[in-house]
Protein backbone atom coordinates (compact mmCIF):
# COMPACT_ATOMS: atom_id res chain seq x y z
CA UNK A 1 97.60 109.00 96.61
CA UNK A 2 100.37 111.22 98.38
CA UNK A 3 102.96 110.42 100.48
CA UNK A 4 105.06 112.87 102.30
CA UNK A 5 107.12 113.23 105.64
CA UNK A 6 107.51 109.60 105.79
CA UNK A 7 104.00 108.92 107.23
CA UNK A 8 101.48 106.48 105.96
CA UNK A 9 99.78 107.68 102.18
CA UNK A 10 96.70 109.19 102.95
CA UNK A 11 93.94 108.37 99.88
CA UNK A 12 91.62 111.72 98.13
CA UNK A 13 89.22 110.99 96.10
CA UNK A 14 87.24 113.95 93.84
CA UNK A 15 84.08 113.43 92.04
CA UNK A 16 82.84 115.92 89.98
CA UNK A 17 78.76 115.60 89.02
CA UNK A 18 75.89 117.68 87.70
CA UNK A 19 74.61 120.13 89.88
CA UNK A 20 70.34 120.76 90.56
CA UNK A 21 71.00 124.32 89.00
CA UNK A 22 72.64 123.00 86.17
CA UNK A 23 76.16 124.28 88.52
CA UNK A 24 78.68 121.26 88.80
CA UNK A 25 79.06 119.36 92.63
CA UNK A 26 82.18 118.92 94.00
CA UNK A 27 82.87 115.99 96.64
CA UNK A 28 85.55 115.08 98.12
CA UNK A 29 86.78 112.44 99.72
CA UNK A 30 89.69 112.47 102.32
CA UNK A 31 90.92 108.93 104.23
CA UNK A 32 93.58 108.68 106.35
CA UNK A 33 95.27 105.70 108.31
CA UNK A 34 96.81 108.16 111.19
CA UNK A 35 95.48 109.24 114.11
CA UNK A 36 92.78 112.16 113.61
CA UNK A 37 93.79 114.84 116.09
CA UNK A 38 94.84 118.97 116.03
CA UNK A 39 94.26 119.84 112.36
CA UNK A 40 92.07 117.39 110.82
CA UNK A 41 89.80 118.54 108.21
CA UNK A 42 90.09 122.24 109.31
CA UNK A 43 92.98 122.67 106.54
CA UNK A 44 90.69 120.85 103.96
CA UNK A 45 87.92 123.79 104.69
CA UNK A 46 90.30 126.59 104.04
CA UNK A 47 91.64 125.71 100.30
CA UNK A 48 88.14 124.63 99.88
CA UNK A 49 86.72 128.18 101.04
CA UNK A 50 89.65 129.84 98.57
CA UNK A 51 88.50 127.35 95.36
CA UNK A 52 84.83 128.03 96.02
CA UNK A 53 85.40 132.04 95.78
CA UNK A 54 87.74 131.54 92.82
CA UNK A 55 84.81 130.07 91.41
CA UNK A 56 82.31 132.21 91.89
CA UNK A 57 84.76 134.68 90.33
CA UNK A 58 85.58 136.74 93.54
CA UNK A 59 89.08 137.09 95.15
CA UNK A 60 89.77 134.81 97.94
CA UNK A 61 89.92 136.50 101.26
CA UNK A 62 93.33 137.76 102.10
CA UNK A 63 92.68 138.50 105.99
CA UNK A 64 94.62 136.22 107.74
CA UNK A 65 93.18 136.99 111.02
CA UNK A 66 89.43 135.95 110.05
CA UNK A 67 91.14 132.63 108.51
CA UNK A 68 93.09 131.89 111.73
CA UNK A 69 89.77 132.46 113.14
CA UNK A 70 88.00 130.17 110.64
CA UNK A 71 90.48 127.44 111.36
CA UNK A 72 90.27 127.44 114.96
CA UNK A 73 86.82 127.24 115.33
CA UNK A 74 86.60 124.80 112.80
CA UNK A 75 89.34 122.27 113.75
CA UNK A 76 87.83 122.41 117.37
CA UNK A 77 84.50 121.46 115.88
CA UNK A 78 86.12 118.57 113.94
CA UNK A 79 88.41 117.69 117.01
CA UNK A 80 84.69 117.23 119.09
CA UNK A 81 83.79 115.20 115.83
CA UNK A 82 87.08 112.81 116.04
CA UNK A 83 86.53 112.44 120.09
CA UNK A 84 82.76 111.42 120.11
CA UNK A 85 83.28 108.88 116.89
CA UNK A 86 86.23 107.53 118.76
CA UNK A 87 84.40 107.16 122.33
CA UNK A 88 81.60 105.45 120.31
CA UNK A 89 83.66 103.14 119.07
CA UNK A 90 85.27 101.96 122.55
CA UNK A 91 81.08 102.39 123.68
CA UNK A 92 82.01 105.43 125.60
CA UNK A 93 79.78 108.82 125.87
CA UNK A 94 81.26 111.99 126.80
CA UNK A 95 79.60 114.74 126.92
CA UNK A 96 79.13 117.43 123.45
CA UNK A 97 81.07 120.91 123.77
């Protein structure tokens, strides 16, 4: 667990198992007690996108305007994700997009 800035711990869990091509899967697991809002999971993807190409043996990509891209499409996309789990918790439907 990691604590920083004073806010609650957040708890990741990895789990490392064989792969169907003999590769290795990696999982993880990210929970956190605050509020999911701007930036969740988004800034998982992108470390994630630089370890997967360091595996593969390539050089992560440097362009920081595709990654800004990257991350804004994909933390709206999670953002949608948060909202509708939320409204169907409180048995609200909104509508997608």
């Amino acid at each position: 667990m990691f604590q920083a800035l004073r806010r609650p711990v957040d708890e990741v869990e990895l789990r490392l198992s064989p792969g169907a091509d003999g590769g290795t899967v990696l999982e993880l697991e990210h929970a956190s007690v605050l509020f999911a809002g701007e930036g969740v999971g988004a800034a998982w993807e992108w470390w994630l996108d630089r370890l997967a190409s360091l595996l593969r043996g390539e050089e992560p990509d440097t362009d920081e305007a595709a990654a800004e891209s990257r991350f804004t499409q994909r933390n709206d996309t999670w953002l949608a994700i948060v909202e509708a789990a939320a409204a169907a918790r409180s048995g609200e439907t909104r509508p997608a997009g």
